[in-house]
Structures are given as C-alpha cells and as structure tokens.
N, C-alpha and C. Protein backbone atom coordinates (compact mmCIF):
# COMPACT_ATOMS: atom_id res chain seq x y z
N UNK A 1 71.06 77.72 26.13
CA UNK A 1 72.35 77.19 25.80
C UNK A 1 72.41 76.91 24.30
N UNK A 2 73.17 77.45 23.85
CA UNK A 2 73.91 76.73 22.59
C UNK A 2 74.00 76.00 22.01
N UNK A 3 73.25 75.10 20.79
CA UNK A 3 73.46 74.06 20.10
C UNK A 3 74.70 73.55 19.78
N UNK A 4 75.15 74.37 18.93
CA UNK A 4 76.89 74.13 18.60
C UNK A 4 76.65 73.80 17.31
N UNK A 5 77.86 73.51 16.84
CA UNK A 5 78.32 72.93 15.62
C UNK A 5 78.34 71.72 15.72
N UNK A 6 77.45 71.38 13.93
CA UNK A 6 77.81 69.78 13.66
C UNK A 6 78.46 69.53 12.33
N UNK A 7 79.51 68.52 12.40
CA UNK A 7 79.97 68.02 10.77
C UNK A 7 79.57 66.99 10.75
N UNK A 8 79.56 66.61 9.27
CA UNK A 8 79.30 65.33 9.14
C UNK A 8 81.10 64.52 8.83
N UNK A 9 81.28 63.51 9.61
CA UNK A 9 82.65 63.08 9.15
C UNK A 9 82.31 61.87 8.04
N UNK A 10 82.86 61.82 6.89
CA UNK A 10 83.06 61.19 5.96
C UNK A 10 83.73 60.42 6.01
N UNK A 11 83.85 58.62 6.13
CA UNK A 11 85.19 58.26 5.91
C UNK A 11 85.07 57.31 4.85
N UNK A 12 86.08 56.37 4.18
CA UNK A 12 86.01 55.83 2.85
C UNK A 12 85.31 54.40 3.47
N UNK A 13 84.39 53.91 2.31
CA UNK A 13 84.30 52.69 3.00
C UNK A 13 84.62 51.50 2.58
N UNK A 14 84.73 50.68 3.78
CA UNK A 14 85.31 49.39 3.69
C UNK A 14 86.66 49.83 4.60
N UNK A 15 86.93 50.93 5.09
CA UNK A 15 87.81 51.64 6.37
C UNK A 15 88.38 50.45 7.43
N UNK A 16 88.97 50.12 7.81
CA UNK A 16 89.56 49.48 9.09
C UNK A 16 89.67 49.96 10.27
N UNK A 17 89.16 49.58 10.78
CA UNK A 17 89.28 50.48 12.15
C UNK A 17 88.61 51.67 12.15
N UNK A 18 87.07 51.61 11.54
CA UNK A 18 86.68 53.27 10.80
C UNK A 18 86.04 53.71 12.77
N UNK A 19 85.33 53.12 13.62
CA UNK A 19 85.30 53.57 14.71
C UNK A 19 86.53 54.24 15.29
N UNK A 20 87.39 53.77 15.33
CA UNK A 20 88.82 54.17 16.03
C UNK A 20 89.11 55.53 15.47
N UNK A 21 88.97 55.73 13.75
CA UNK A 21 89.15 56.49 12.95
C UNK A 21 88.36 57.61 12.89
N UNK A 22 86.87 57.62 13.39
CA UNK A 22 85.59 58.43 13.60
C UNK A 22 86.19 59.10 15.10
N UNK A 23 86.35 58.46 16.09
CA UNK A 23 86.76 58.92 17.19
C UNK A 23 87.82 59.40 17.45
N UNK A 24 89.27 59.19 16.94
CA UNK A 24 90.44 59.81 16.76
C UNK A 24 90.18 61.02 15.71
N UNK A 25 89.54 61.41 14.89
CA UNK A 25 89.35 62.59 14.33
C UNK A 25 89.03 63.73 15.11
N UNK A 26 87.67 63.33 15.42
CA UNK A 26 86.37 64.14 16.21
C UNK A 26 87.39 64.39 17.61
N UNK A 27 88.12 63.63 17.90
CA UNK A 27 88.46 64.42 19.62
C UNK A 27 89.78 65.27 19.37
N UNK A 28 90.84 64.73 18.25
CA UNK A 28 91.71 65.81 17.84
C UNK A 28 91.35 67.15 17.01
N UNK A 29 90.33 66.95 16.08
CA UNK A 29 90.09 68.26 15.74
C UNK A 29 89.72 69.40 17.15
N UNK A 30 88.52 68.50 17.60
CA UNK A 30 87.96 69.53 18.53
C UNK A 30 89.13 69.67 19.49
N UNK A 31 89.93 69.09 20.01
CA UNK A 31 90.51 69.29 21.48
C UNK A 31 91.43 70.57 20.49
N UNK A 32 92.30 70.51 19.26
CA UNK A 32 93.31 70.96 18.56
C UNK A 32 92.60 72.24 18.91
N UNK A 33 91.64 72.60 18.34
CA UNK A 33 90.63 73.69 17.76
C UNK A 33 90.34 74.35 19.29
N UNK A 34 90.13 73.63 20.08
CA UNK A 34 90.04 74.24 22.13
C UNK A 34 91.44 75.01 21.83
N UNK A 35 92.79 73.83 21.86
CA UNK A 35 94.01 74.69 21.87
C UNK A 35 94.21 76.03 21.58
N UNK A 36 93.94 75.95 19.77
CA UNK A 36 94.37 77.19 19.19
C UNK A 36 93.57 78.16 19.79
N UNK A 37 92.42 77.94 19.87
CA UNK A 37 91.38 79.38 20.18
C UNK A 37 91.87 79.70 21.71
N UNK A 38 92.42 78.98 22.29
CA UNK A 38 92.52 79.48 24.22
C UNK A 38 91.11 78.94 24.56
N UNK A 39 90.25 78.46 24.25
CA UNK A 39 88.66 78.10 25.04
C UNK A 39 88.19 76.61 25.09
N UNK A 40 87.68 76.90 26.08
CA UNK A 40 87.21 75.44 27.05
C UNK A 40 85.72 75.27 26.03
N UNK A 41 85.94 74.18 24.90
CA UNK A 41 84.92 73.42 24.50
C UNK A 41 84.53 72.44 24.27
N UNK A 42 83.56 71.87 24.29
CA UNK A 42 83.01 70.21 24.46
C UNK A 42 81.85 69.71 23.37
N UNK A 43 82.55 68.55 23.56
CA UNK A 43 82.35 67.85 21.81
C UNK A 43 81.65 66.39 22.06
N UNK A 44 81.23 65.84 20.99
CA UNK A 44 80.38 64.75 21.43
C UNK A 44 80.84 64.18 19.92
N UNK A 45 81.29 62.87 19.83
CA UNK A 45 81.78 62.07 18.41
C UNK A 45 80.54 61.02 18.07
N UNK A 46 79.85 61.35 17.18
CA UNK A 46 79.02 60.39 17.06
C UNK A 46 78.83 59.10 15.92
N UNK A 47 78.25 58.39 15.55
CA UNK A 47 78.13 57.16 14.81
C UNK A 47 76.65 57.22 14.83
N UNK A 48 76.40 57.96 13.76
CA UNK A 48 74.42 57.99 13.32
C UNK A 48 74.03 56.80 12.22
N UNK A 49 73.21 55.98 13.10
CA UNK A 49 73.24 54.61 12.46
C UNK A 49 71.56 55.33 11.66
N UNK A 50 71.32 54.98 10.48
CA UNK A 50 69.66 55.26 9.51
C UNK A 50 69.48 54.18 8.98
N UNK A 51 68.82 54.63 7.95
CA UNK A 51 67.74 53.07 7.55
C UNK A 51 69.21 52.57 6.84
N UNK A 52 69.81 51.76 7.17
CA UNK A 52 70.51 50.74 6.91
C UNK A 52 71.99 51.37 6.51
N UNK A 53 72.80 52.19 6.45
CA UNK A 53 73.48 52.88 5.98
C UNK A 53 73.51 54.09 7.63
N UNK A 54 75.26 54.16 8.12
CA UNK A 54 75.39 54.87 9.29
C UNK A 54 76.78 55.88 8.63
N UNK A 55 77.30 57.10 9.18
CA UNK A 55 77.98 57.97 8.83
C UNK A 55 78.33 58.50 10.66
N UNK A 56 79.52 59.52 10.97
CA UNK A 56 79.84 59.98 11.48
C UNK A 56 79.93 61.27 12.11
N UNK A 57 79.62 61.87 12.93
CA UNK A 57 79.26 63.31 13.44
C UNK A 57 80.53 63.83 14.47
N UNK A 58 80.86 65.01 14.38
CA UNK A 58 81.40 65.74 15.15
C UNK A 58 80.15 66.68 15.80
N UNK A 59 80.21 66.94 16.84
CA UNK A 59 79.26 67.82 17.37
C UNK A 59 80.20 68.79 18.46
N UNK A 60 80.66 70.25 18.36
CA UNK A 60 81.53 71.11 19.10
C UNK A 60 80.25 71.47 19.48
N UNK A 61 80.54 72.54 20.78
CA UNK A 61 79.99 73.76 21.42
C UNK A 61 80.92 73.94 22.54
N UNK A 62 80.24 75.63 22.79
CA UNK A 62 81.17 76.47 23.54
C UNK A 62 80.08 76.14 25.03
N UNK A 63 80.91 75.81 25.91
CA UNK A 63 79.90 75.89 27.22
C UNK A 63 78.72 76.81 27.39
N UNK A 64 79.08 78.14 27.50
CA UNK A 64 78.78 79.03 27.88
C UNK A 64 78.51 80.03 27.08
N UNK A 65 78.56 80.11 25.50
CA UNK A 65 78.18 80.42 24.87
C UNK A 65 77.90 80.72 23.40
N UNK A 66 77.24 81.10 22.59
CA UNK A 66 76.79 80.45 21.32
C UNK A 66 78.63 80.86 20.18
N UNK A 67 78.91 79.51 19.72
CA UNK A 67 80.05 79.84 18.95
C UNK A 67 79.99 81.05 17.82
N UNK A 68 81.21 81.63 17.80
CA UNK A 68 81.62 82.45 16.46
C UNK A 68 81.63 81.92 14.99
N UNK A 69 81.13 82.58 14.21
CA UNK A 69 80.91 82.28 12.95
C UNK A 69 82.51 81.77 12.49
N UNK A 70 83.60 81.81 12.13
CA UNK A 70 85.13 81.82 12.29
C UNK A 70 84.84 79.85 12.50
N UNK A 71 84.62 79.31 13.55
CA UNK A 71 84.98 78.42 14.24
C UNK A 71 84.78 77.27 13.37
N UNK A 72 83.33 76.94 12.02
CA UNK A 72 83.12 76.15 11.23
C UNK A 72 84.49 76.11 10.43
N UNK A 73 85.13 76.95 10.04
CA UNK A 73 85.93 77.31 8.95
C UNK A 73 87.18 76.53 9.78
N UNK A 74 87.24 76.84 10.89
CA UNK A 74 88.77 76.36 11.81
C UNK A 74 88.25 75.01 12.04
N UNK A 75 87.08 74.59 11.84
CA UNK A 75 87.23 72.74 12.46
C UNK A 75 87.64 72.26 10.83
N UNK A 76 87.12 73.01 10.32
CA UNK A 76 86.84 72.12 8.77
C UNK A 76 88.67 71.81 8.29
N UNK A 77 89.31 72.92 8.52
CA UNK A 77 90.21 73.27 8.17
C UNK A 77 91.26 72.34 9.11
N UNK A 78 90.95 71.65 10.15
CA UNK A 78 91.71 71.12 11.84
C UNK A 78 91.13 69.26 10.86
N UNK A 79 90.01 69.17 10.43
CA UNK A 79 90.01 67.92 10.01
C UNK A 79 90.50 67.44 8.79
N UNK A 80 90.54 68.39 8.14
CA UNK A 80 91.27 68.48 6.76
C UNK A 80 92.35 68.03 6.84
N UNK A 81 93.48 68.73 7.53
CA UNK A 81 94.79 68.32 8.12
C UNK A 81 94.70 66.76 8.40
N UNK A 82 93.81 66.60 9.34
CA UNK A 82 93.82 65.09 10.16
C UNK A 82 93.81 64.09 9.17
N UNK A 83 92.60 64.62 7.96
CA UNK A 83 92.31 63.78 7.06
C UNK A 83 93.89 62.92 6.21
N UNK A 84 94.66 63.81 6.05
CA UNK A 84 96.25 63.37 5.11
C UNK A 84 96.60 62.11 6.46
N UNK A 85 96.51 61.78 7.27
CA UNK A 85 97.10 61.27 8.10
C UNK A 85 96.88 59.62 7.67
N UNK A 86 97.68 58.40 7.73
CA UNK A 86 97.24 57.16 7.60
C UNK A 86 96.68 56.64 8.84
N UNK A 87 96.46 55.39 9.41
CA UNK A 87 96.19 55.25 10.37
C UNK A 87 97.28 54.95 11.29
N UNK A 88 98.37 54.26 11.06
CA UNK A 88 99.68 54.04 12.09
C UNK A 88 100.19 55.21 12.67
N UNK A 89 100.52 56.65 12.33
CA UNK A 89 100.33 57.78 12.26
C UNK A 89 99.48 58.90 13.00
N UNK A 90 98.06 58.34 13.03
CA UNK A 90 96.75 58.97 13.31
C UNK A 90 97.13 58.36 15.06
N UNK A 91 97.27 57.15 14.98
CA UNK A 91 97.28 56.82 16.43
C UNK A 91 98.43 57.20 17.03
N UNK A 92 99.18 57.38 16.78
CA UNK A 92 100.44 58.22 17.38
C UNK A 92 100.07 59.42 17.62
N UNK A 93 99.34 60.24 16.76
CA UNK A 93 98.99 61.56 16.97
C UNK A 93 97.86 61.48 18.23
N UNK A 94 97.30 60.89 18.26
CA UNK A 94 96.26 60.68 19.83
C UNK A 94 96.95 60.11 20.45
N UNK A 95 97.66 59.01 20.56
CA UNK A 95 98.45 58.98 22.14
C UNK A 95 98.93 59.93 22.44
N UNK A 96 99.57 60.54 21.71
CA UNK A 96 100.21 61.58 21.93
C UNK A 96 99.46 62.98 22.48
N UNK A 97 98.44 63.15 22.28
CA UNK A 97 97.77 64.12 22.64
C UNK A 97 96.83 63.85 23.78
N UNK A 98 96.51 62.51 24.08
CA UNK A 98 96.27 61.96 25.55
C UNK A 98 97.27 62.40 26.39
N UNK A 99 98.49 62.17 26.15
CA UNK A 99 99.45 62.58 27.35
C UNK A 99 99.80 64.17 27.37
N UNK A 100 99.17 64.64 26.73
CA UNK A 100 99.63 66.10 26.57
C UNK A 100 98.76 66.56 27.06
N UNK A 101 97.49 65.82 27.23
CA UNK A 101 95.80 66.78 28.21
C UNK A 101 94.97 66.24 27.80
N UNK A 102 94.63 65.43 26.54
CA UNK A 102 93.23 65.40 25.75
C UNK A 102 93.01 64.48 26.53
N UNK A 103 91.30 64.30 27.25
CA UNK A 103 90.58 63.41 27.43
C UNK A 103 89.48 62.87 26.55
N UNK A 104 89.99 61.82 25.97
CA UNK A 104 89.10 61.66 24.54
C UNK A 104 87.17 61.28 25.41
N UNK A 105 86.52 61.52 24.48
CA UNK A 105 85.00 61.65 24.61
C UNK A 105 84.42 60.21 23.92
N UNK A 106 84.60 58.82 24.32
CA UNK A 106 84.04 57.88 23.53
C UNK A 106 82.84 58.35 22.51
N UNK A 107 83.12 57.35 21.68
CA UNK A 107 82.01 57.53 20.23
C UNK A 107 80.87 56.87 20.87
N UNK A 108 79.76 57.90 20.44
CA UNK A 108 78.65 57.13 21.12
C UNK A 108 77.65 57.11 19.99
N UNK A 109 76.37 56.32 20.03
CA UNK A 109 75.73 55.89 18.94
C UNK A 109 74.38 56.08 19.22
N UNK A 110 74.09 56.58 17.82
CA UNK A 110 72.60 57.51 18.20
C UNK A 110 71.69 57.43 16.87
N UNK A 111 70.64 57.08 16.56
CA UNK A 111 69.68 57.17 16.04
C UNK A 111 69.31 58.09 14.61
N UNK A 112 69.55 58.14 13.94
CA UNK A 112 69.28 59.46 12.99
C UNK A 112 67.31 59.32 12.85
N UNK A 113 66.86 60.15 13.13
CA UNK A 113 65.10 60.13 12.74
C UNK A 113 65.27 61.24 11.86
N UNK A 114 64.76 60.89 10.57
CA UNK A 114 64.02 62.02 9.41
C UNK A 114 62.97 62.57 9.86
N UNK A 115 62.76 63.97 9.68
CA UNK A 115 62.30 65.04 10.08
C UNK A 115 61.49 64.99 8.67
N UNK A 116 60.48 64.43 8.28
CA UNK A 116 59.86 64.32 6.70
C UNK A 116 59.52 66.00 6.65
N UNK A 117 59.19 67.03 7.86
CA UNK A 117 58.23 68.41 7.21
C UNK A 117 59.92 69.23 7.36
N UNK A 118 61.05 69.23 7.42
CA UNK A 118 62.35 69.78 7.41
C UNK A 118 62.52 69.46 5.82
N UNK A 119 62.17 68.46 5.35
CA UNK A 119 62.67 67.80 3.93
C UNK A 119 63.23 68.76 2.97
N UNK A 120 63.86 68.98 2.28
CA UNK A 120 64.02 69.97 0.91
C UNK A 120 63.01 69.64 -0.16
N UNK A 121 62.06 68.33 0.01
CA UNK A 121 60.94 67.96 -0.80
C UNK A 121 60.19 69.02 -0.67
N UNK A 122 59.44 69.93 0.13
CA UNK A 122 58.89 70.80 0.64
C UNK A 122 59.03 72.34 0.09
N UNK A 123 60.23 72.51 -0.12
CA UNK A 123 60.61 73.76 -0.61
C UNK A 123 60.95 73.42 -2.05
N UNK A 124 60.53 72.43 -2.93
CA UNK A 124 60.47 72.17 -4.46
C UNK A 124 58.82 72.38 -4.86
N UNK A 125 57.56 71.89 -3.93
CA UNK A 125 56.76 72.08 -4.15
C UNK A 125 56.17 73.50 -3.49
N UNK A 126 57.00 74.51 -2.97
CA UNK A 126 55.85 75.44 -2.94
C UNK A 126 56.21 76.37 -2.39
C-alpha cells in the first residue's frame, strides 16, 4: 500500500484557533482535491508536536493505489486558495462542505522522532 503524500501546513504564529485552522484546511483541501479528481481518498490532519516547537501535517493517499505525480501540485495549489481565507469565512466554508458530504477526519497528534542517519548532516560529510 501506498504511503501517500505529506505537506507540511504552515500557519502564522500566535494564530487563534490555529487547531480549528490546521483541521479546517487539511480536510477541505483534501476532500476539494477527492472532488475535482472524481477519486475516493483519505487523509489524516496532523499536529507533530518536537522538541518543544509543533507544526501541522496534511497526509493524502489514494486507497488503492500509489498517487500520480500531478496530485502534489493540485493539493498545494487547493491550500493556497484556502490559505486567502480569514477565519469567519474559513468556517463557513466547512460547514458548508459538511453538509454537502465532507466527513471531517479529527486532528490527531503524533510525535515527530528525528531520524539522526536520514539527516542532511550526512550528505555534507561524505
């Protein structure tokens, strides 16, 4: 099976409501991005807490099989959009897409572990 695609979601900080904001992104891009393409895919919104300092993940994949090269370019491009949005706005755009089909995927919270022999330290020395 398929890894899938991951972004990292960026948001500004000192954000209000930046959970609400991490999770209203991640389930409209991806559900938007299911729409346009016609295909059934599933996404996981995450909150990667590290040594003291946490950031945001989108994680897509195709059930059944490994995504098209195309598809990075269409999320990037599906959050981009989202990104212009304020927040009074943003939540209108997810209720709204709850009642239209989306079953949002709660943000769930997960661990980041450094991989020290993955490092780019590694490929400077040798």
């Amino acid at each position: 099976m398929a890894r899938g695609l991951e972004v990292d979601l960026h948001l500004r900080p000192g954000l209000a409501s930046e959970s609400f904001v991490a999770e209203a992104l991640g389930n409209l891009a991806a559900h938007d991005l299911s729409v346009r393409r016609g295909e059934r895919l599933e996404w996981q919104v995450l909150r990667v807490e590290g040594s003291g300092a946490h950031h945001f993940r989108l994680v897509v994949r195709h059930p059944e099989r490994a995504l098209d090269v195309g598809i990075g370019h269409d999320l990037r491009r599906a959050l981009d959009e989202l990104s212009k949005e304020d927040l009074p706005h943003l939540r209108v755009r997810f209720q709204a897409a709850q009642r239209a089909g989306l079953r949002p995927v709660p943000l769930r919270h997960v661990r980041d572990t450094v991989d020290l022999w993955h490092d780019d330290f590694w490929n400077w020395i040798g």
